[in-house]
N, C-alpha and C. Protein backbone atom coordinates (compact mmCIF):
# COMPACT_ATOMS: atom_id res chain seq x y z
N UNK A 1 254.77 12.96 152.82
CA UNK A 1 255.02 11.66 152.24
C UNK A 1 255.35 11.84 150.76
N UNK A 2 256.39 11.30 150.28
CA UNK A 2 256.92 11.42 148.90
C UNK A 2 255.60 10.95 148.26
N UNK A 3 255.66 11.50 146.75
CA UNK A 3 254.91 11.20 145.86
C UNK A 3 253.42 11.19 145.81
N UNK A 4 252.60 11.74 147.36
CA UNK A 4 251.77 12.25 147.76
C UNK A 4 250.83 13.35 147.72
N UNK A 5 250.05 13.85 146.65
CA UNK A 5 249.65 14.79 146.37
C UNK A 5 248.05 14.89 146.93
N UNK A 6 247.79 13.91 147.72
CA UNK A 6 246.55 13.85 148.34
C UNK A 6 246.27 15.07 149.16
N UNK A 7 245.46 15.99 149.04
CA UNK A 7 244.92 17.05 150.52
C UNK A 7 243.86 17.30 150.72
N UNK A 8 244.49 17.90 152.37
CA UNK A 8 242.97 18.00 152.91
C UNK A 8 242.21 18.90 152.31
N UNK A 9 240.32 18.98 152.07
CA UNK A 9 239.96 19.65 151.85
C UNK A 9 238.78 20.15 152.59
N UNK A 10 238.06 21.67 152.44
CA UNK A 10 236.82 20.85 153.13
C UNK A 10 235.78 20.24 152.91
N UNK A 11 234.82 20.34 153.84
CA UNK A 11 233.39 19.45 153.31
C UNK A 11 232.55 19.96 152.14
N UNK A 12 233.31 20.62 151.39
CA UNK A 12 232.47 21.27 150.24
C UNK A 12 231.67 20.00 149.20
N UNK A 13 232.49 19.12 149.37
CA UNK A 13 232.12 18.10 148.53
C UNK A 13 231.53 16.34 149.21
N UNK A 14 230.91 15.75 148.75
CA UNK A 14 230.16 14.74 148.95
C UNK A 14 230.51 13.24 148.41
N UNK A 15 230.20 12.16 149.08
CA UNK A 15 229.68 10.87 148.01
C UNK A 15 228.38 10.35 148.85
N UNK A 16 227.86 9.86 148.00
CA UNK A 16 226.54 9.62 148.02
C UNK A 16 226.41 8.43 147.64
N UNK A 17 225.66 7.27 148.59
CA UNK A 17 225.40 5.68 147.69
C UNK A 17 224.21 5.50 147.96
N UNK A 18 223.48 4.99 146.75
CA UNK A 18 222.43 4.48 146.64
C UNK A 18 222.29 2.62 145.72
N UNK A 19 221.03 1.88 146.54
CA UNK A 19 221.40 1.19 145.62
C UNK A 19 220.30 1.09 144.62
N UNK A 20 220.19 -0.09 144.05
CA UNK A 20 219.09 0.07 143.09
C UNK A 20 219.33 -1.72 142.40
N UNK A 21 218.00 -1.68 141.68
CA UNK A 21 217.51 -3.40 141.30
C UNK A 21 218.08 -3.68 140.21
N UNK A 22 218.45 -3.01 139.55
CA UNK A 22 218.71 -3.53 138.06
C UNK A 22 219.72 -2.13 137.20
N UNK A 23 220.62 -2.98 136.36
CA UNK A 23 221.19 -1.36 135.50
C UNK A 23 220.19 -0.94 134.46
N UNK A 24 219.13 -0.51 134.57
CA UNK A 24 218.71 0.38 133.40
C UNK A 24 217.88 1.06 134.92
N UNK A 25 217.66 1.04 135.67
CA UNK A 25 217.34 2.28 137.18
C UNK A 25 218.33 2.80 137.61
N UNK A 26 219.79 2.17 137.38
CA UNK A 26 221.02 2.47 137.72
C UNK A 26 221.12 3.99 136.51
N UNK A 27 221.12 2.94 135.19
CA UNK A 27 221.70 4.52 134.08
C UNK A 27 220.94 5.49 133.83
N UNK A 28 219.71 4.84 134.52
CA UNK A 28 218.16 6.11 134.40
C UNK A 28 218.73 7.00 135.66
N UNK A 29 219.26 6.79 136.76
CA UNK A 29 219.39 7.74 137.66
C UNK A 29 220.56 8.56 137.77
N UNK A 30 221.45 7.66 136.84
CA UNK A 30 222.60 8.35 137.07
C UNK A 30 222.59 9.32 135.82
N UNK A 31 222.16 8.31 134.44
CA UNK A 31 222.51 10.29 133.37
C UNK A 31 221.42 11.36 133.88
N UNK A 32 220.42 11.06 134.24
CA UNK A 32 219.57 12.15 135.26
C UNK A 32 220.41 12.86 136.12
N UNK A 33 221.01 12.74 136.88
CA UNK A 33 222.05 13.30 137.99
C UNK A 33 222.64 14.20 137.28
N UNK A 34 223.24 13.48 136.58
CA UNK A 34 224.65 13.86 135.31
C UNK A 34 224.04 15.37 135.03
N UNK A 35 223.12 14.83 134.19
CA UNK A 35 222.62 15.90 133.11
C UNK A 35 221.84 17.05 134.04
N UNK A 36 221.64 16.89 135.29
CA UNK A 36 220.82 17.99 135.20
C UNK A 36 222.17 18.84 136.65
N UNK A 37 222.85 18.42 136.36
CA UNK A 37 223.88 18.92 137.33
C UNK A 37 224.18 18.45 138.42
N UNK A 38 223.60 17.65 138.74
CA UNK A 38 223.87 17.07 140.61
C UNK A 38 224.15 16.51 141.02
N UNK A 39 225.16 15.73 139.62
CA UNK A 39 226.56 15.05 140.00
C UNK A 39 227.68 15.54 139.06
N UNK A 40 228.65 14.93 139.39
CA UNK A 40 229.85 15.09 138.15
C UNK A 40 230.15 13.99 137.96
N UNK A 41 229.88 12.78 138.78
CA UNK A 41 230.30 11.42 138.24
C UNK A 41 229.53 10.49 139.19
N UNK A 42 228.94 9.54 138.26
CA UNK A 42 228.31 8.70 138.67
C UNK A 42 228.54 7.29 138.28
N UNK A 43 229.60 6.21 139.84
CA UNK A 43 229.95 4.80 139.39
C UNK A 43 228.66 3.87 139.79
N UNK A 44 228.65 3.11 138.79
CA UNK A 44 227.72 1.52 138.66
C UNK A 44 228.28 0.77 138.99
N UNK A 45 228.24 0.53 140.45
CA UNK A 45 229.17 -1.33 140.69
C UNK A 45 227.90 -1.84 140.95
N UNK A 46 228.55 -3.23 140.33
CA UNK A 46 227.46 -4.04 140.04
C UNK A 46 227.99 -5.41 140.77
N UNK A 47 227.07 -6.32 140.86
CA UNK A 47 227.26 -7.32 142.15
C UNK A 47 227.00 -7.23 143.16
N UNK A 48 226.30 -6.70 143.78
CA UNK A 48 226.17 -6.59 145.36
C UNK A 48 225.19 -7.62 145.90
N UNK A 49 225.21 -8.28 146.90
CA UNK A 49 224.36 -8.80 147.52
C UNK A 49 223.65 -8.25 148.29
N UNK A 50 222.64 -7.57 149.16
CA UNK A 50 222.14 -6.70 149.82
C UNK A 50 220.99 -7.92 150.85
N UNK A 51 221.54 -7.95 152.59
CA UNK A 51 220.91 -8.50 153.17
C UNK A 51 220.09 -7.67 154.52
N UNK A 52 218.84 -7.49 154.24
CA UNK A 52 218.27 -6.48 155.13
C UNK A 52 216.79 -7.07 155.54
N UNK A 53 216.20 -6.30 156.71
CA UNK A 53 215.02 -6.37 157.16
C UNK A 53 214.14 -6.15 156.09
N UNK A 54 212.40 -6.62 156.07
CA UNK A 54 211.82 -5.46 155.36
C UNK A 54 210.76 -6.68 155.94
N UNK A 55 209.31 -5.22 156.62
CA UNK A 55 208.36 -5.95 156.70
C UNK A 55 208.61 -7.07 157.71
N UNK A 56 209.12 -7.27 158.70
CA UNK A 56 209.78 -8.16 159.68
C UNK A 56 210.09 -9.63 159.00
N UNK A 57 210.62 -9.68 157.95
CA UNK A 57 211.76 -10.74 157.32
C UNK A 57 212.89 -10.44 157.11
N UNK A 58 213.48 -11.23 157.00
CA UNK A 58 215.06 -11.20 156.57
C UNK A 58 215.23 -10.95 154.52
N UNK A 59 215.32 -10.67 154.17
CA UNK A 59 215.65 -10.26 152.83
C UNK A 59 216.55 -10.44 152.34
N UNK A 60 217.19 -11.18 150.89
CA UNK A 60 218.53 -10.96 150.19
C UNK A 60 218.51 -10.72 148.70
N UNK A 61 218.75 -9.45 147.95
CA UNK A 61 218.83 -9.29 147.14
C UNK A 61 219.99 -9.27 146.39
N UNK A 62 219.85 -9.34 144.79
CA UNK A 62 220.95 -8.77 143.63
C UNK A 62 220.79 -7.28 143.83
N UNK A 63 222.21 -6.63 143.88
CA UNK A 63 221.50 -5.32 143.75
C UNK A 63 223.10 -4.97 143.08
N UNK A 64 222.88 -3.10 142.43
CA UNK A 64 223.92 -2.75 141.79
C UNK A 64 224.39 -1.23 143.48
N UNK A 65 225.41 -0.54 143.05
CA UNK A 65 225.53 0.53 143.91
C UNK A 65 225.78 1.67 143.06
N UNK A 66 225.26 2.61 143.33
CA UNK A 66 225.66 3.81 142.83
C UNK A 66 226.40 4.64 143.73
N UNK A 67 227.98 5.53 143.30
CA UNK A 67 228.62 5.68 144.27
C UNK A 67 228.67 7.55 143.58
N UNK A 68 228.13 8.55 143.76
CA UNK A 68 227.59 9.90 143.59
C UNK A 68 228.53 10.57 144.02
N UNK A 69 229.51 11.36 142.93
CA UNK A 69 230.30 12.53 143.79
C UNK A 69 229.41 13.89 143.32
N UNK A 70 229.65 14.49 143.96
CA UNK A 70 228.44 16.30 144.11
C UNK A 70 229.21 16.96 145.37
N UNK A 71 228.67 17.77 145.36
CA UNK A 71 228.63 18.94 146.13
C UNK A 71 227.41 18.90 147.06
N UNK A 72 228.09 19.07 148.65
CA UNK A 72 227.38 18.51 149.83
C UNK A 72 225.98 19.64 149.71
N UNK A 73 225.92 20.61 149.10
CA UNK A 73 224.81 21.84 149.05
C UNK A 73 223.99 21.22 148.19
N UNK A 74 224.16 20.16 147.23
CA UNK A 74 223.49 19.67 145.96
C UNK A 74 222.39 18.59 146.97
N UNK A 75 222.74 17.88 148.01
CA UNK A 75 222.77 16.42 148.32
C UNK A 75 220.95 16.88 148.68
N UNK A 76 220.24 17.44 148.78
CA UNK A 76 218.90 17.76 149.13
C UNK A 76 217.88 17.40 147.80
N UNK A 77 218.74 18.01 146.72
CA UNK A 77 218.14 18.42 145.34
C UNK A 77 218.37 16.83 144.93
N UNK A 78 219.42 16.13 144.91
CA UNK A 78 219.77 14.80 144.69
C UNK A 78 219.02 14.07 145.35
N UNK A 79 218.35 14.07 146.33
CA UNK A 79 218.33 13.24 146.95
C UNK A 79 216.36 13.26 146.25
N UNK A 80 216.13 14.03 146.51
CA UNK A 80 214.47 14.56 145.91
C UNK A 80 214.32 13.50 144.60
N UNK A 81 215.73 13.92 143.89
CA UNK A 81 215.69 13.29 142.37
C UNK A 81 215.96 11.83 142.41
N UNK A 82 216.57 11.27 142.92
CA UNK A 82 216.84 9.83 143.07
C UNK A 82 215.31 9.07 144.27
N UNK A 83 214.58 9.73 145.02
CA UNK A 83 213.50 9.64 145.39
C UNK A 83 212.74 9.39 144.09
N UNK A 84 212.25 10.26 143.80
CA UNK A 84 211.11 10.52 142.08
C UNK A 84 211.33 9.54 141.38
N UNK A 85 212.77 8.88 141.07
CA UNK A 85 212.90 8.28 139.93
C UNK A 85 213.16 6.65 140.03
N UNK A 86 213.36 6.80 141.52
CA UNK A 86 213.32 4.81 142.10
C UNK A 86 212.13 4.03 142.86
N UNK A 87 212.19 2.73 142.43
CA UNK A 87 210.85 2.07 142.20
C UNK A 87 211.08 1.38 143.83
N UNK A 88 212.07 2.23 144.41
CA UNK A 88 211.59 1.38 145.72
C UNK A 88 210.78 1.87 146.75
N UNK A 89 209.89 1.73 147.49
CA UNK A 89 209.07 2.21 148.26
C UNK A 89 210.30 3.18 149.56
N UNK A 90 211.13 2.85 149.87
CA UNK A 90 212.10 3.56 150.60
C UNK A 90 213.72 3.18 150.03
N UNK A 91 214.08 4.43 149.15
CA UNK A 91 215.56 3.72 148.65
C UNK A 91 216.54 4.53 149.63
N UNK A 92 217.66 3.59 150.12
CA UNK A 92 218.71 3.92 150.41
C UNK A 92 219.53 5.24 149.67
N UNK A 93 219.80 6.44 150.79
CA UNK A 93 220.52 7.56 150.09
C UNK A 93 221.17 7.58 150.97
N UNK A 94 222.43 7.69 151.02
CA UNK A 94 223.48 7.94 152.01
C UNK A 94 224.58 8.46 152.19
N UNK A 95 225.21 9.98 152.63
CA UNK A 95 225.93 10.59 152.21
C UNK A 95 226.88 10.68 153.15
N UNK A 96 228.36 10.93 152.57
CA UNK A 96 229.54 11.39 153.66
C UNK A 96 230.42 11.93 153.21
N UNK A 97 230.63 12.87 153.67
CA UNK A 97 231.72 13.81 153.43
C UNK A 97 233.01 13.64 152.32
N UNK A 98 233.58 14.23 151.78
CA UNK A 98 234.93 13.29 151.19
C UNK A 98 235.67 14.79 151.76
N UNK A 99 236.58 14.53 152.61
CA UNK A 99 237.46 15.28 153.50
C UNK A 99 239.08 15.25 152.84
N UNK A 100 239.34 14.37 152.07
CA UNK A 100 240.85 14.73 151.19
C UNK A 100 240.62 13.93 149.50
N UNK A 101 241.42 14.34 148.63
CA UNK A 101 241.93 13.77 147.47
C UNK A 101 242.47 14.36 146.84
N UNK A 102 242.44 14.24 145.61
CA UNK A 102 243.57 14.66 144.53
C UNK A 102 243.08 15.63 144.26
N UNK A 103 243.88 16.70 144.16
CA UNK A 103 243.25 18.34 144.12
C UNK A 103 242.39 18.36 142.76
N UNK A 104 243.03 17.91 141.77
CA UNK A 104 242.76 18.28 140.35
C UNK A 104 241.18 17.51 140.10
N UNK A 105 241.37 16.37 140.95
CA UNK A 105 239.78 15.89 140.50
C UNK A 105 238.56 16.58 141.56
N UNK A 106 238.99 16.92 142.41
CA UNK A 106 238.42 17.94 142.78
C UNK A 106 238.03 19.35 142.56
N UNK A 107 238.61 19.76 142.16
CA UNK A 107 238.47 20.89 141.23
C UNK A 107 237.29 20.60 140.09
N UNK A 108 237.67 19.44 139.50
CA UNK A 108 237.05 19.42 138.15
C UNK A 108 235.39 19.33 138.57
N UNK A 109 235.70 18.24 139.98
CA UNK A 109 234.01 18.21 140.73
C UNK A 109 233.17 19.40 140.71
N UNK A 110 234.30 20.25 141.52
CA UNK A 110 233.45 21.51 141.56
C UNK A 110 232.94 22.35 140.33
N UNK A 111 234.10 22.52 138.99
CA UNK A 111 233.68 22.98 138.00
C UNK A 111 232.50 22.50 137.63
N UNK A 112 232.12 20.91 137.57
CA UNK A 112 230.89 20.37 136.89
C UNK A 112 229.77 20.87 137.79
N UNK A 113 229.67 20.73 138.93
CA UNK A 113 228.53 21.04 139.54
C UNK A 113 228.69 22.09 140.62
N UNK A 114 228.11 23.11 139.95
CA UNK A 114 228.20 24.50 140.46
C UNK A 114 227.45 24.84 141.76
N UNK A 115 227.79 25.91 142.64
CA UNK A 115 226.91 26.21 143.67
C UNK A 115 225.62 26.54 143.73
């Protein structure tokens, strides 16, 4: 496809979403990630509505998302760390593959967070 520089790659690499209550648990988890290697980029969307069970009720929260690119070998160590550092009794971690993109930002993924 013209103008297409998207490829396949393999599962070396990850995204990861979590959510969380408020942005200062959001920027507490994410320059944590950042800084200690076990992400290379960490997005804050903010707005979410979040409608779930808990405790046999129905639930609806404000919530923000954190959307985690890393390295799928990292996602254990991440996942430990975003455990430790969120105030929810069970937080959402959820990972999947990223199987194609732009070579170059891929690359750079891997440079930031090493094997």
């Amino acid at each position: 496809m013209a103008g297409s520089e998207a490829v396949q790659h393999s599962t070396a690499f990850c995204a990861t979403y979590v959510t969380v209550p408020n942005p200062d648990v959001a920027k507490t988890i994410a320059r944590g990630l950042v800084r200690n290697r076990l992400a290379a980029c960490v997005n804050i969307i903010p707005g979410v509505t979040s409608v779930y069970e808990w405790e046999d009720k129905i639930e609806e929260d404000s919530e923000l998302i954190l959307m985690i690119k890393s390295r799928c070998s990292k996602i254990e160590e991440l996942t430990e760390f975003v455990k430790k550092n969120h105030p929810y009794d069970v937080c959402e971690v959820i990972t999947t593959p990223i199987t194609g993109g732009n070579p170059a930002y891929l690359s750079w993924l891997g440079d930031v967070v090493k094997e």
